[in-house]
PDB file of N, CA and C in Angstrom:
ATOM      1  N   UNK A   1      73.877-108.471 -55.619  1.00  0.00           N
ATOM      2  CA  UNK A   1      72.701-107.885 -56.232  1.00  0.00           C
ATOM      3  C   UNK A   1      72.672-108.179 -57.726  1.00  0.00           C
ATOM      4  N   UNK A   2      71.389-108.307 -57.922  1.00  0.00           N
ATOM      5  CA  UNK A   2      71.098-108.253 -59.085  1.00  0.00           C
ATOM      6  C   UNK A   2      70.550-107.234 -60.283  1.00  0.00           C
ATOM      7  N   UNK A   3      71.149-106.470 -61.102  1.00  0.00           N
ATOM      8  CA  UNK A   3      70.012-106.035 -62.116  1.00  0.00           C
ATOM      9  C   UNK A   3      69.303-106.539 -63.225  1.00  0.00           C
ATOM     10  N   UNK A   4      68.386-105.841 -63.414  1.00  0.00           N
ATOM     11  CA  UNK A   4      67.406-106.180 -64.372  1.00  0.00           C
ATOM     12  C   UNK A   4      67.064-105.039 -65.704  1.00  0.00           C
ATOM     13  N   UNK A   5      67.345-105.117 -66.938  1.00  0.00           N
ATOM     14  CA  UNK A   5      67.477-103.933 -67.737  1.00  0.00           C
ATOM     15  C   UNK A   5      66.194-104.568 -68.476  1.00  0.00           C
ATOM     16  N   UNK A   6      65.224-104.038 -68.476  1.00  0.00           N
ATOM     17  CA  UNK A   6      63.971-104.684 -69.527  1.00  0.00           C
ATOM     18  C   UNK A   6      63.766-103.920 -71.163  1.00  0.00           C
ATOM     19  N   UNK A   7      63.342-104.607 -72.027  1.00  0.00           N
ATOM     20  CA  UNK A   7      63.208-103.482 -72.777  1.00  0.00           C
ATOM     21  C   UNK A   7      61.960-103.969 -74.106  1.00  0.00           C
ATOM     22  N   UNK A   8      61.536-103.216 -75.062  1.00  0.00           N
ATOM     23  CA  UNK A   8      59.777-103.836 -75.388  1.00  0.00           C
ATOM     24  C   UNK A   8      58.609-103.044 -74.919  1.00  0.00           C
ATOM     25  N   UNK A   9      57.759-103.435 -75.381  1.00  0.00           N
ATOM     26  CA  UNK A   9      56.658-103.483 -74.511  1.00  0.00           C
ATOM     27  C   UNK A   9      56.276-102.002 -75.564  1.00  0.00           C
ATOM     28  N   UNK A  10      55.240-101.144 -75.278  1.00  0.00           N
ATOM     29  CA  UNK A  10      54.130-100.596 -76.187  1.00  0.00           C
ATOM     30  C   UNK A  10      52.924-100.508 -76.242  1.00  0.00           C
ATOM     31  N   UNK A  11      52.006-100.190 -77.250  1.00  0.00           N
ATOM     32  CA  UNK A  11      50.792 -99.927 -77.617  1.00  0.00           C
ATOM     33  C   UNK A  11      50.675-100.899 -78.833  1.00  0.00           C
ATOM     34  N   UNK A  12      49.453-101.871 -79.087  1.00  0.00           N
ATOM     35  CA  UNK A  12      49.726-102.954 -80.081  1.00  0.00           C
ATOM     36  C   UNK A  12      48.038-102.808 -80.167  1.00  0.00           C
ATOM     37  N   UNK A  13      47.504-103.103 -81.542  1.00  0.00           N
ATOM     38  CA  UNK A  13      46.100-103.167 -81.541  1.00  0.00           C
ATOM     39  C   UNK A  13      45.527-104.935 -81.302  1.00  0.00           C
ATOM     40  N   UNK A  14      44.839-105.567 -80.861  1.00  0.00           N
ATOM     41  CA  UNK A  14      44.691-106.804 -80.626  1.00  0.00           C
ATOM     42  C   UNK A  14      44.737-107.649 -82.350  1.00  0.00           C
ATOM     43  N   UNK A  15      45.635-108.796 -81.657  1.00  0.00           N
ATOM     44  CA  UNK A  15      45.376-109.624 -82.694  1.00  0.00           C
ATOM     45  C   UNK A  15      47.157-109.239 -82.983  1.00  0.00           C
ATOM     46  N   UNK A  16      47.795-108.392 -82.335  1.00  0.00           N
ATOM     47  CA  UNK A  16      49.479-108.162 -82.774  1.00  0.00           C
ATOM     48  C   UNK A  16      50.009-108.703 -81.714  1.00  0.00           C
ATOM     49  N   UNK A  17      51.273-108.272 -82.297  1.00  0.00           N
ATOM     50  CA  UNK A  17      52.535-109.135 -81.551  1.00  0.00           C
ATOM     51  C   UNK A  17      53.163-108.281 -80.808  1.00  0.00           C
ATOM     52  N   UNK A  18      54.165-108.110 -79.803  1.00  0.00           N
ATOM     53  CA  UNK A  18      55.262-107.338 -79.348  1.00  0.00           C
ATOM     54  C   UNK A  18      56.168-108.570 -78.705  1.00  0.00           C
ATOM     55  N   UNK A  19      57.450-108.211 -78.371  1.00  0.00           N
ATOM     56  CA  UNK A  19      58.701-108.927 -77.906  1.00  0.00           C
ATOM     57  C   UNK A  19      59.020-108.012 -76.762  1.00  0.00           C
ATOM     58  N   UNK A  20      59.388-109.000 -75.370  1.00  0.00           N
ATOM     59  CA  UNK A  20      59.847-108.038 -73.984  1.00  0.00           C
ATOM     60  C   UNK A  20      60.966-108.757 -73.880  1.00  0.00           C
ATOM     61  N   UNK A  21      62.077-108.184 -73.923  1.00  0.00           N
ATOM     62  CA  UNK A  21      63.813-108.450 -73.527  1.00  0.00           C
ATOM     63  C   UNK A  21      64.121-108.212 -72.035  1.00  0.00           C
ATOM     64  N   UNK A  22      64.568-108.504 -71.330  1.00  0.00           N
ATOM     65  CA  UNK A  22      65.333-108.579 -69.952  1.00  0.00           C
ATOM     66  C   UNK A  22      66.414-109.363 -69.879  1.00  0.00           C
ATOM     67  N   UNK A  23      67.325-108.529 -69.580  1.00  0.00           N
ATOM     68  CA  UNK A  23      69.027-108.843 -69.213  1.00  0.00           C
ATOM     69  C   UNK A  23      69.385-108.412 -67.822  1.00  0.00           C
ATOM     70  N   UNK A  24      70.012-109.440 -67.402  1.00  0.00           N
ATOM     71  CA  UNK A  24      70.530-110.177 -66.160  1.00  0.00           C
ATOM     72  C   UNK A  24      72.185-109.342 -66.278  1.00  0.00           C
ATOM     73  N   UNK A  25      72.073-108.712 -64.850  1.00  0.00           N
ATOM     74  CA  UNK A  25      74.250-108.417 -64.745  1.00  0.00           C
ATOM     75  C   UNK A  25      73.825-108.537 -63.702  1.00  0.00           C
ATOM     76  N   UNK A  26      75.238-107.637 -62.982  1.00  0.00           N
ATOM     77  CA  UNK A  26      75.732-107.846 -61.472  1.00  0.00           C
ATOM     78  C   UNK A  26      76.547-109.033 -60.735  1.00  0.00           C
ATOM     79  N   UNK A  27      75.783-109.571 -59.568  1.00  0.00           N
ATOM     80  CA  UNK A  27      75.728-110.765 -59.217  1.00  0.00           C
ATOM     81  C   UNK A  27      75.377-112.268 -59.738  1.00  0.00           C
ATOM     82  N   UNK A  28      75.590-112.281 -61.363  1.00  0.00           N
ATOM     83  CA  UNK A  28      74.248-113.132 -61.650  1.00  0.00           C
ATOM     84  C   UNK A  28      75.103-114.802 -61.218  1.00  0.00           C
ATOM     85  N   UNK A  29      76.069-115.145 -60.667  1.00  0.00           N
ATOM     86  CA  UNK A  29      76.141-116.855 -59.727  1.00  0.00           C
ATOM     87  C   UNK A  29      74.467-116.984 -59.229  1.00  0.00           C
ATOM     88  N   UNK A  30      74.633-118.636 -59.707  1.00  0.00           N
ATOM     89  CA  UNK A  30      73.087-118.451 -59.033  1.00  0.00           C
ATOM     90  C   UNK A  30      72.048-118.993 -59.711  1.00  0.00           C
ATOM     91  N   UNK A  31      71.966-118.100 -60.822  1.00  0.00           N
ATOM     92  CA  UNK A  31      70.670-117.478 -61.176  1.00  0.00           C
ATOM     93  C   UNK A  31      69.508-118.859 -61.775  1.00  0.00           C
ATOM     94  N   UNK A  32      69.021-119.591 -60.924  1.00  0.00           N
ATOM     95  CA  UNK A  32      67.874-120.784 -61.453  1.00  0.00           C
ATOM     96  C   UNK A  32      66.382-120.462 -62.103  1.00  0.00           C
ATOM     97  N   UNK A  33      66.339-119.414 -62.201  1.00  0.00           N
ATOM     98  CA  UNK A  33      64.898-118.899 -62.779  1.00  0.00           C
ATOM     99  C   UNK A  33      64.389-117.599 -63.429  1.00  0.00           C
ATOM    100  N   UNK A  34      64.366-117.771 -64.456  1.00  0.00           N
ATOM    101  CA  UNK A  34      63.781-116.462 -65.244  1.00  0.00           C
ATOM    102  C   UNK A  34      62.789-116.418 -65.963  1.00  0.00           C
ATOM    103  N   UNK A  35      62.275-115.370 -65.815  1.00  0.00           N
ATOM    104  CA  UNK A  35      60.834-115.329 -66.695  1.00  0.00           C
ATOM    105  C   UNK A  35      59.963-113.686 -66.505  1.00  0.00           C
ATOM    106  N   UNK A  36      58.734-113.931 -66.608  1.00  0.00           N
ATOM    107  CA  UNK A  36      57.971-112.505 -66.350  1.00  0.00           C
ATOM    108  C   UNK A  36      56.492-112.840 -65.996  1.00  0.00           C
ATOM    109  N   UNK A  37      56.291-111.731 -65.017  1.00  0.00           N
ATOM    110  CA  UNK A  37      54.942-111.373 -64.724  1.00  0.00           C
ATOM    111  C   UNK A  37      54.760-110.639 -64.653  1.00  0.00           C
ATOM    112  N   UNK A  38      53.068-110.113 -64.315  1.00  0.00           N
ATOM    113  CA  UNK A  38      52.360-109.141 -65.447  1.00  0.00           C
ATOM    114  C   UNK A  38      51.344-108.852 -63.850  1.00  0.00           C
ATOM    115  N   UNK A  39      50.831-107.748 -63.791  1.00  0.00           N
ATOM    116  CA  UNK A  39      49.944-106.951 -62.840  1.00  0.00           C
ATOM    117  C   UNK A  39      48.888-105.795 -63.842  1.00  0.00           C
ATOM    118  N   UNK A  40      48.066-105.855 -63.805  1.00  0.00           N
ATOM    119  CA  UNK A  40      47.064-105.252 -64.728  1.00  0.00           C
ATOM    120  C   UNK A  40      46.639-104.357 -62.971  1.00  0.00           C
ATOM    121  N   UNK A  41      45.996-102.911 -63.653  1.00  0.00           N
ATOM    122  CA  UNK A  41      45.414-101.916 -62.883  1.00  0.00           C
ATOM    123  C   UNK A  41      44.110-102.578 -61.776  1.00  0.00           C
ATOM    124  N   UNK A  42      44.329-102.678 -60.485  1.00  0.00           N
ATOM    125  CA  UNK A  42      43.454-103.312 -59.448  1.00  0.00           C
ATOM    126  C   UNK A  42      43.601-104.559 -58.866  1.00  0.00           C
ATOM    127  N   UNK A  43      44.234-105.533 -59.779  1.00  0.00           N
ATOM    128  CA  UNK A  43      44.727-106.737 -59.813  1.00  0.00           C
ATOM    129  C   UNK A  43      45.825-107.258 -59.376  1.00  0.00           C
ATOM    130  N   UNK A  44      46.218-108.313 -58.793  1.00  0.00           N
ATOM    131  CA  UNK A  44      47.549-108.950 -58.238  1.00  0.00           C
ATOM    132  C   UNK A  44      48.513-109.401 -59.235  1.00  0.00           C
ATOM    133  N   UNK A  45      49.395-109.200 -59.085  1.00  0.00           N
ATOM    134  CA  UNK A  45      50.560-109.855 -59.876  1.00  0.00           C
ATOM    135  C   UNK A  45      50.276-111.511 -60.180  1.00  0.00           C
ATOM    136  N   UNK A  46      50.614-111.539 -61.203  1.00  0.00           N
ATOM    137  CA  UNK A  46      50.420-113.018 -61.613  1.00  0.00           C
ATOM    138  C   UNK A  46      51.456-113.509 -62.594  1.00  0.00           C
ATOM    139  N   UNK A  47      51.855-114.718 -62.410  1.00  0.00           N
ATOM    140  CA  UNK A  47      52.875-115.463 -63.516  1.00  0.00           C
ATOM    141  C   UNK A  47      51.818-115.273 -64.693  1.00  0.00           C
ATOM    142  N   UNK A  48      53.619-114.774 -65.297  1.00  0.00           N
ATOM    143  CA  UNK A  48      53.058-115.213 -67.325  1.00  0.00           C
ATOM    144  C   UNK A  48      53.645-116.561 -67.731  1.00  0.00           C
ATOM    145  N   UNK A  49      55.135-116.442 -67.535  1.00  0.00           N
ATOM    146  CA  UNK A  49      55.729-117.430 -68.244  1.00  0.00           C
ATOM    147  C   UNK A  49      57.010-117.347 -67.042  1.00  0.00           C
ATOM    148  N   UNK A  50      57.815-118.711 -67.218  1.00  0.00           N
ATOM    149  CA  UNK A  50      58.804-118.583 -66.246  1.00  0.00           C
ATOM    150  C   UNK A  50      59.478-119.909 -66.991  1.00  0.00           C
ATOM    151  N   UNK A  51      60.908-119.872 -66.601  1.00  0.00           N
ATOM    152  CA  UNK A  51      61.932-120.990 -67.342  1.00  0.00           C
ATOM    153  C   UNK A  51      62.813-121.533 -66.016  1.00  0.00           C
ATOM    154  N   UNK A  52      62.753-122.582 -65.544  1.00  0.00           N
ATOM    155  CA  UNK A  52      63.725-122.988 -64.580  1.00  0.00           C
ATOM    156  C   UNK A  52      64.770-124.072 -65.108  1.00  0.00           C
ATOM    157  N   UNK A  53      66.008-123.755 -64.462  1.00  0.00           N
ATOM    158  CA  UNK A  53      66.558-124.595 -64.781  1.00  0.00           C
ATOM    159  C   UNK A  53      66.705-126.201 -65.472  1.00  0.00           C
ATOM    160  N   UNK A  54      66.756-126.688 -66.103  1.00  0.00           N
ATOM    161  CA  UNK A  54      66.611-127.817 -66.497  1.00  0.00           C
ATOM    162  C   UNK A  54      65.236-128.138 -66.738  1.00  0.00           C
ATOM    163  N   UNK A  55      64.138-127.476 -66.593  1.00  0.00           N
ATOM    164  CA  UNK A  55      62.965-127.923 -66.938  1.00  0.00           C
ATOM    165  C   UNK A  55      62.035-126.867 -68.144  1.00  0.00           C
ATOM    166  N   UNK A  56      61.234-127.476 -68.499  1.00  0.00           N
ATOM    167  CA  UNK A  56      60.543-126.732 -69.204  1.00  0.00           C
ATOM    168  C   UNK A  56      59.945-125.662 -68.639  1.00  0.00           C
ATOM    169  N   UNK A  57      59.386-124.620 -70.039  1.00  0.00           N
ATOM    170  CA  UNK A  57      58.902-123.711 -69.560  1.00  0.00           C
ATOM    171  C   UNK A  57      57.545-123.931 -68.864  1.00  0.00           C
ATOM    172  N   UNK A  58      56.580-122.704 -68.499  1.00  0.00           N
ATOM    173  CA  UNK A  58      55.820-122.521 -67.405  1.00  0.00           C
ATOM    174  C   UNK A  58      55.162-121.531 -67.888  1.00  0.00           C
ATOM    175  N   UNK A  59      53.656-121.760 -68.317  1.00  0.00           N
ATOM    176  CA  UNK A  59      52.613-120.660 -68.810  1.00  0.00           C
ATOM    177  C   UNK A  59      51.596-120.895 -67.988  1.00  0.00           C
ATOM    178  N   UNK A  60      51.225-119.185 -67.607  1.00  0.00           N
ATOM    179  CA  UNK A  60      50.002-119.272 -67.450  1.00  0.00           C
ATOM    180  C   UNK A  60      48.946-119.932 -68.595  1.00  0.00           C
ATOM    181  N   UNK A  61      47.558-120.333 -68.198  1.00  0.00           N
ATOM    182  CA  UNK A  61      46.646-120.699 -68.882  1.00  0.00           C
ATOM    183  C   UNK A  61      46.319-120.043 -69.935  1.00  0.00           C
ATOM    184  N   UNK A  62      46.039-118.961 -69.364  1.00  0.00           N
ATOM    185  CA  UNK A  62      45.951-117.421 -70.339  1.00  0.00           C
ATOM    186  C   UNK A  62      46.740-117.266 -71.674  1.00  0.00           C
ATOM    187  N   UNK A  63      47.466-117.690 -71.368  1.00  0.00           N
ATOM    188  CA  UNK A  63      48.595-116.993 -72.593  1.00  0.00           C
ATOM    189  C   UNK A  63      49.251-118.178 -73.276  1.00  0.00           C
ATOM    190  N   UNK A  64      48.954-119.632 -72.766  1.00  0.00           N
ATOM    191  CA  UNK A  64      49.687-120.663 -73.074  1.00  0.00           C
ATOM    192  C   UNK A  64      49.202-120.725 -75.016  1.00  0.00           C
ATOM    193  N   UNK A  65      50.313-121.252 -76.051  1.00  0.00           N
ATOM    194  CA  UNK A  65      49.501-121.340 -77.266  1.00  0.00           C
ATOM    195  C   UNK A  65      49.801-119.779 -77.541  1.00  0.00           C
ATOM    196  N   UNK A  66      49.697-119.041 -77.340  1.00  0.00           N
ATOM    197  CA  UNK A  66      50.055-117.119 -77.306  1.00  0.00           C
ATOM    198  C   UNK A  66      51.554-116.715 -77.304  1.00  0.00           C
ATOM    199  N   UNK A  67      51.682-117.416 -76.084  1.00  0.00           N
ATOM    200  CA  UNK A  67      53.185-116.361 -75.690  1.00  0.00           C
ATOM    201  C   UNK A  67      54.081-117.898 -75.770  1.00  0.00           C
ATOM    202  N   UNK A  68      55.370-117.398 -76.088  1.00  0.00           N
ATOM    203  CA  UNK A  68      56.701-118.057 -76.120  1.00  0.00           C
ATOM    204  C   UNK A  68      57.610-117.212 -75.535  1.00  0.00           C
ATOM    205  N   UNK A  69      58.421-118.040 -74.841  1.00  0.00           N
ATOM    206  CA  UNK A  69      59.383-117.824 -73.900  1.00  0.00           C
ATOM    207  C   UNK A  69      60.769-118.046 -73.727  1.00  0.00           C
ATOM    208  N   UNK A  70      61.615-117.575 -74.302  1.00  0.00           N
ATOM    209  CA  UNK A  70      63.262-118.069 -74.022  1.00  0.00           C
ATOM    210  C   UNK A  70      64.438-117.381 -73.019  1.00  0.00           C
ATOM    211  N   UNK A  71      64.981-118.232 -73.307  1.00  0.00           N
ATOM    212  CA  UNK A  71      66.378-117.754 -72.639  1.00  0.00           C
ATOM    213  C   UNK A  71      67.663-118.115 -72.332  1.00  0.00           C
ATOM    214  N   UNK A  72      68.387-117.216 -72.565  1.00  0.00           N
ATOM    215  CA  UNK A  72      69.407-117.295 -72.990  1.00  0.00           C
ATOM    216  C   UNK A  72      70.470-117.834 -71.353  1.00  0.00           C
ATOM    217  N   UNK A  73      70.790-118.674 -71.177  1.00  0.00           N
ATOM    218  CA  UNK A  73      71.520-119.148 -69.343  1.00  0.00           C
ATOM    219  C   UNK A  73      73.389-118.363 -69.758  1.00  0.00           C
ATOM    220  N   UNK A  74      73.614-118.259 -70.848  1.00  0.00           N
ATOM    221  CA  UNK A  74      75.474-117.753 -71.083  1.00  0.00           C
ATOM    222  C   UNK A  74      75.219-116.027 -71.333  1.00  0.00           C
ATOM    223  N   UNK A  75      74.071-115.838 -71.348  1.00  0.00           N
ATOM    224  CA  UNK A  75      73.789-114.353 -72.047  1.00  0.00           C
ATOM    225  C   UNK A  75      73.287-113.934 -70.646  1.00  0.00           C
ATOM    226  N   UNK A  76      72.373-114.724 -69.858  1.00  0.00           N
ATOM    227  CA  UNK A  76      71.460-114.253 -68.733  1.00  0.00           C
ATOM    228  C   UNK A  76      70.521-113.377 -69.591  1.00  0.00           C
ATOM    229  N   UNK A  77      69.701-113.979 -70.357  1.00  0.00           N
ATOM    230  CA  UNK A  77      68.907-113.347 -70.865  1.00  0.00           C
ATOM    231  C   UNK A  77      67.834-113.470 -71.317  1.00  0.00           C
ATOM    232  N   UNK A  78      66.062-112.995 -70.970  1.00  0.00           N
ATOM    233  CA  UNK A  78      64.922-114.101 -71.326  1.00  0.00           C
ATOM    234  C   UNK A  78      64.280-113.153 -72.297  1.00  0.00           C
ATOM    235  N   UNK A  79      63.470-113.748 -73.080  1.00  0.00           N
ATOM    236  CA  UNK A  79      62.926-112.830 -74.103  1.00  0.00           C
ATOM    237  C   UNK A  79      61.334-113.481 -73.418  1.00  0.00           C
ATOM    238  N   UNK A  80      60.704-112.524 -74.259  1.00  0.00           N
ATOM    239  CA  UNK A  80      59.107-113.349 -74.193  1.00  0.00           C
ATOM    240  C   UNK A  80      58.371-112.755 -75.562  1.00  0.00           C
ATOM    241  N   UNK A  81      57.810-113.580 -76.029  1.00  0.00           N
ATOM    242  CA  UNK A  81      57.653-113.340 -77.790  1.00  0.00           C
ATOM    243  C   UNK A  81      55.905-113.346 -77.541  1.00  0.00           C
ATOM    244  N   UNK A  82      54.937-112.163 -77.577  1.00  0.00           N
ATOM    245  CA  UNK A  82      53.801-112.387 -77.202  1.00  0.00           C
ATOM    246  C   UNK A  82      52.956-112.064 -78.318  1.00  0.00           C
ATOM    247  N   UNK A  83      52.207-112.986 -78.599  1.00  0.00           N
ATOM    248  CA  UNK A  83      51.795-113.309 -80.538  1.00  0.00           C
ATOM    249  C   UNK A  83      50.124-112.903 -80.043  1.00  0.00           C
ATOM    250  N   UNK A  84      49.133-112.880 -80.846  1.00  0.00           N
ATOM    251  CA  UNK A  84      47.668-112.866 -80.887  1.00  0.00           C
ATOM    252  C   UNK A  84      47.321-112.016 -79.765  1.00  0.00           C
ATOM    253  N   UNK A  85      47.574-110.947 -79.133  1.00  0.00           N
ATOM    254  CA  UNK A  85      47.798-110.047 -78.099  1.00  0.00           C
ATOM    255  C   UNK A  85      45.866-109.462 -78.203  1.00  0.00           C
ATOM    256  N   UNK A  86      45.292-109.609 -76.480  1.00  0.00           N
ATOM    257  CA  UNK A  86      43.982-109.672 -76.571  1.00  0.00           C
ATOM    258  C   UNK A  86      43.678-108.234 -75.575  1.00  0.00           C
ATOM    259  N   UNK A  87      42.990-107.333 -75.561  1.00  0.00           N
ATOM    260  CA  UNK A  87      42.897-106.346 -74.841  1.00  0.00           C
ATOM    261  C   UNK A  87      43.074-107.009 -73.102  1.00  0.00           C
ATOM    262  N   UNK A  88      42.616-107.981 -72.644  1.00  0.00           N
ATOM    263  CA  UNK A  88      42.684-108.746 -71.656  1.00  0.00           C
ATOM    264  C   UNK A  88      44.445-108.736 -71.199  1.00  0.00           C
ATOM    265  N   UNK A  89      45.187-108.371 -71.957  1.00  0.00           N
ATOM    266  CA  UNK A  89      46.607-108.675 -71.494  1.00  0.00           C
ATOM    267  C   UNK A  89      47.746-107.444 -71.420  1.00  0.00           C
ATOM    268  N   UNK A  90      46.374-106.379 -71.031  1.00  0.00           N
ATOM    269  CA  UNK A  90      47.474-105.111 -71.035  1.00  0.00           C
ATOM    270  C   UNK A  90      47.374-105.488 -69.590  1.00  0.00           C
ATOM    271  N   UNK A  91      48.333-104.654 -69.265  1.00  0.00           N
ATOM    272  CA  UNK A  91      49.574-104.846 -67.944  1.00  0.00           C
ATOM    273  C   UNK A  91      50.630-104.090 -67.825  1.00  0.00           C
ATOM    274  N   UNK A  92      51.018-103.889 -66.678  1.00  0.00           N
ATOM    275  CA  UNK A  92      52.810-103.888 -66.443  1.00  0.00           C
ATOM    276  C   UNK A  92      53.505-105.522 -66.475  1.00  0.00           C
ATOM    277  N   UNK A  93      54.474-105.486 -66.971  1.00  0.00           N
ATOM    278  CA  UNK A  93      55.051-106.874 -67.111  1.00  0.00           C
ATOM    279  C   UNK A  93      56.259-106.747 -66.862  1.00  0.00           C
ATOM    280  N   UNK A  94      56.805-107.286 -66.082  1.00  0.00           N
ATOM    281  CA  UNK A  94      57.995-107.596 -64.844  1.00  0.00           C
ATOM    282  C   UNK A  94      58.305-108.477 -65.115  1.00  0.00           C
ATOM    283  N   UNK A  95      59.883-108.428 -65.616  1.00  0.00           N
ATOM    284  CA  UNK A  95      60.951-109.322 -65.171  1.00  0.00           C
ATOM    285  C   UNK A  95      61.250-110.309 -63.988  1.00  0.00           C
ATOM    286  N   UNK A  96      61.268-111.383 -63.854  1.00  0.00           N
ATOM    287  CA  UNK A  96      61.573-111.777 -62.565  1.00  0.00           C
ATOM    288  C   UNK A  96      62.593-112.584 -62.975  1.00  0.00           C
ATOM    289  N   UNK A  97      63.631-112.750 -61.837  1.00  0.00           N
ATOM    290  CA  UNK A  97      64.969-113.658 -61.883  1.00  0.00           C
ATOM    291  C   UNK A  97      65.068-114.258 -60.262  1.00  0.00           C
ATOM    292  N   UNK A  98      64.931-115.268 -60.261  1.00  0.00           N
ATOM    293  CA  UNK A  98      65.265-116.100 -58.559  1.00  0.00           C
ATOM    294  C   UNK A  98      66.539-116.871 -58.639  1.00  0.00           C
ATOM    295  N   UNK A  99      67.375-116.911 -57.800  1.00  0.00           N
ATOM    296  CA  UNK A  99      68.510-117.242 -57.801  1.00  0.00           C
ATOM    297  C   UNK A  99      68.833-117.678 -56.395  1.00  0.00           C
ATOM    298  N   UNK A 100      69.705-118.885 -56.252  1.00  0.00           N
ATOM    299  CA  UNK A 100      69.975-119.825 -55.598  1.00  0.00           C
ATOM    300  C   UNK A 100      71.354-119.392 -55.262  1.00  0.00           C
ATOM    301  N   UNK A 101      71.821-118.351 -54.065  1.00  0.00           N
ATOM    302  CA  UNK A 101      73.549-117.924 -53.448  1.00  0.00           C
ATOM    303  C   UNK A 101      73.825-118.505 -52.160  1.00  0.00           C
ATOM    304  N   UNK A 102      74.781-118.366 -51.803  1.00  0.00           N
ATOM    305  CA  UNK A 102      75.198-118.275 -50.606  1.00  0.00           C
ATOM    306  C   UNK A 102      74.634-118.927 -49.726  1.00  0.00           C
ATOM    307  N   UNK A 103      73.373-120.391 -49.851  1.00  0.00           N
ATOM    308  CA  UNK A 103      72.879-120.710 -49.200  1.00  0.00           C
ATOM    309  C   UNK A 103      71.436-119.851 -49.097  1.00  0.00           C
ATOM    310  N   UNK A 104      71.568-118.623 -49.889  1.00  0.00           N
ATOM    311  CA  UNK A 104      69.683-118.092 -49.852  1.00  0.00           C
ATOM    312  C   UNK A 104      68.833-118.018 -50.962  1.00  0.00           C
ATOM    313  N   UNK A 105      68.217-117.484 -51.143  1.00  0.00           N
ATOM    314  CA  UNK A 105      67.470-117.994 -52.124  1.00  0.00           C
ATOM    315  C   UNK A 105      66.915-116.024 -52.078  1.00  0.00           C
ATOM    316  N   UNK A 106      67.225-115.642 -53.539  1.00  0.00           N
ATOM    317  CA  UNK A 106      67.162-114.444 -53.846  1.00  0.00           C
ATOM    318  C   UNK A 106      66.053-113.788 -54.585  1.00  0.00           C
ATOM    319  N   UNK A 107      65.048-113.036 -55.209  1.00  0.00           N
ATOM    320  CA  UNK A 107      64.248-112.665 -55.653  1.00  0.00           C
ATOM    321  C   UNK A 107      64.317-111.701 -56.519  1.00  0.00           C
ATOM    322  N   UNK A 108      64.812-111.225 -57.260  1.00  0.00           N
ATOM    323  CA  UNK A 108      64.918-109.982 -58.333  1.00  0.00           C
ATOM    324  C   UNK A 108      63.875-109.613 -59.039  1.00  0.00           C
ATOM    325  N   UNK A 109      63.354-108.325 -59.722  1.00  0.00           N
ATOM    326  CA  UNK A 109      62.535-107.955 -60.578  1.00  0.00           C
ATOM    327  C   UNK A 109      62.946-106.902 -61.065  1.00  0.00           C
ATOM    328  N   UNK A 110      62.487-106.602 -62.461  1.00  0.00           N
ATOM    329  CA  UNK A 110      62.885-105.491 -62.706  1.00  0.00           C
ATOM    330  C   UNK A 110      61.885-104.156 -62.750  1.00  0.00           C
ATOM    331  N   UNK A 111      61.898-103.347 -63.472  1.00  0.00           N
ATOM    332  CA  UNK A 111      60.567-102.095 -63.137  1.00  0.00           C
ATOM    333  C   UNK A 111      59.611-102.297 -63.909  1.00  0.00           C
ATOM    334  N   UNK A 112      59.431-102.684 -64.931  1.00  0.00           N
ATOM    335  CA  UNK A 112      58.275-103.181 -65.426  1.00  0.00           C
ATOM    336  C   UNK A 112      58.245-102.288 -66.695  1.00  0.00           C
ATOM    337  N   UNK A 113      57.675-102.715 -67.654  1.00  0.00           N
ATOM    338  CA  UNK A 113      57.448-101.998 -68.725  1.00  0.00           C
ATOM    339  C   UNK A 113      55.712-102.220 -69.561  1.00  0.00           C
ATOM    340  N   UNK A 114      55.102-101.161 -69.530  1.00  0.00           N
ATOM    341  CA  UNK A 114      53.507-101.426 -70.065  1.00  0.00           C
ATOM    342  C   UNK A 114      53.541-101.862 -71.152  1.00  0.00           C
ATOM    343  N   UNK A 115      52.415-102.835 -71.146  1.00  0.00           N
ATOM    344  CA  UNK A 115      51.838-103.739 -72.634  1.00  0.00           C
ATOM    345  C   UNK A 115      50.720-102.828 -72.930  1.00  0.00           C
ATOM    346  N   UNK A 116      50.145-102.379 -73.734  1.00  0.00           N
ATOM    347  CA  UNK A 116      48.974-102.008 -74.015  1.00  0.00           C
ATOM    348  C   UNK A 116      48.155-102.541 -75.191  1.00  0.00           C
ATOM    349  N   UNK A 117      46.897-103.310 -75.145  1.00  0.00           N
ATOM    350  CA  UNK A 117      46.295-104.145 -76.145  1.00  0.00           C
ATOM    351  C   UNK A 117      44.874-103.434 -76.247  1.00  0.00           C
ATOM    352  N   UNK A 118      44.794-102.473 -77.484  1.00  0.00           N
ATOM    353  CA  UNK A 118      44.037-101.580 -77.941  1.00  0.00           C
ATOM    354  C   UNK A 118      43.761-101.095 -79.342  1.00  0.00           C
ATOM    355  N   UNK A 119      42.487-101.313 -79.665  1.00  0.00           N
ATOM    356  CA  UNK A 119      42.616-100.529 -80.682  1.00  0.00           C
ATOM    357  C   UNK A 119      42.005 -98.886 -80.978  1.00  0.00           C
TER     358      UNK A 119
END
């Protein structure tokens, strides 16, 4: 198993910034993918940003030019740095970590922490 400790996230008036942290323990052998997505009230979950192994990162359209994305593979640890923040991008925003064990292929998330883009 995996956990997921998130931390960030707030009330920001548009046109600001906030930073969302998520750290990786437990089980983490494995771990080929980290990043976050975001579910707004009525709406389906949708990728924000995601980092896979050896390749570049992965933005939604939405946010590409906006949001930056890192992470740390010795720390197990992804940040997401979300700049010019538009009322359009409040949400819950979830951690996700996929990981490659034992021959399966694993899915993690963490609980989510609210963005709020308001003035």
């Amino acid at each position: 198993q995996v956990q997921l400790v998130e931390s960030g996230g707030g009330l920001v008036q548009p046109g600001g910034s906030l930073r969302l942290s998520c750290a990786a323990s437990g089980s983490i052998l494995g771990i080929n993918v980290m990043g976050w997505y975001r579910q707004a009230p009525g709406k389906q979950r949708e990728l924000v940003a995601v980092v896979r192994s050896g390749s570049d990162p992965t933005y939604a359209a939405s946010v590409k030019g906006r949001f930056i994305i890192s992470s740390d593979n010795v720390k197990r640890t992804v940040s997401l740095q979300m700049n010019s923040l538009k009322p359009e991008d409040t949400a819950v925003y979830l951690c996700y970590v996929g990981q490659r064990f034992m021959g399966r292929n694993n899915n993690y998330w963490g609980q989510g922490t609210q963005v709020t883009v308001s003035s």
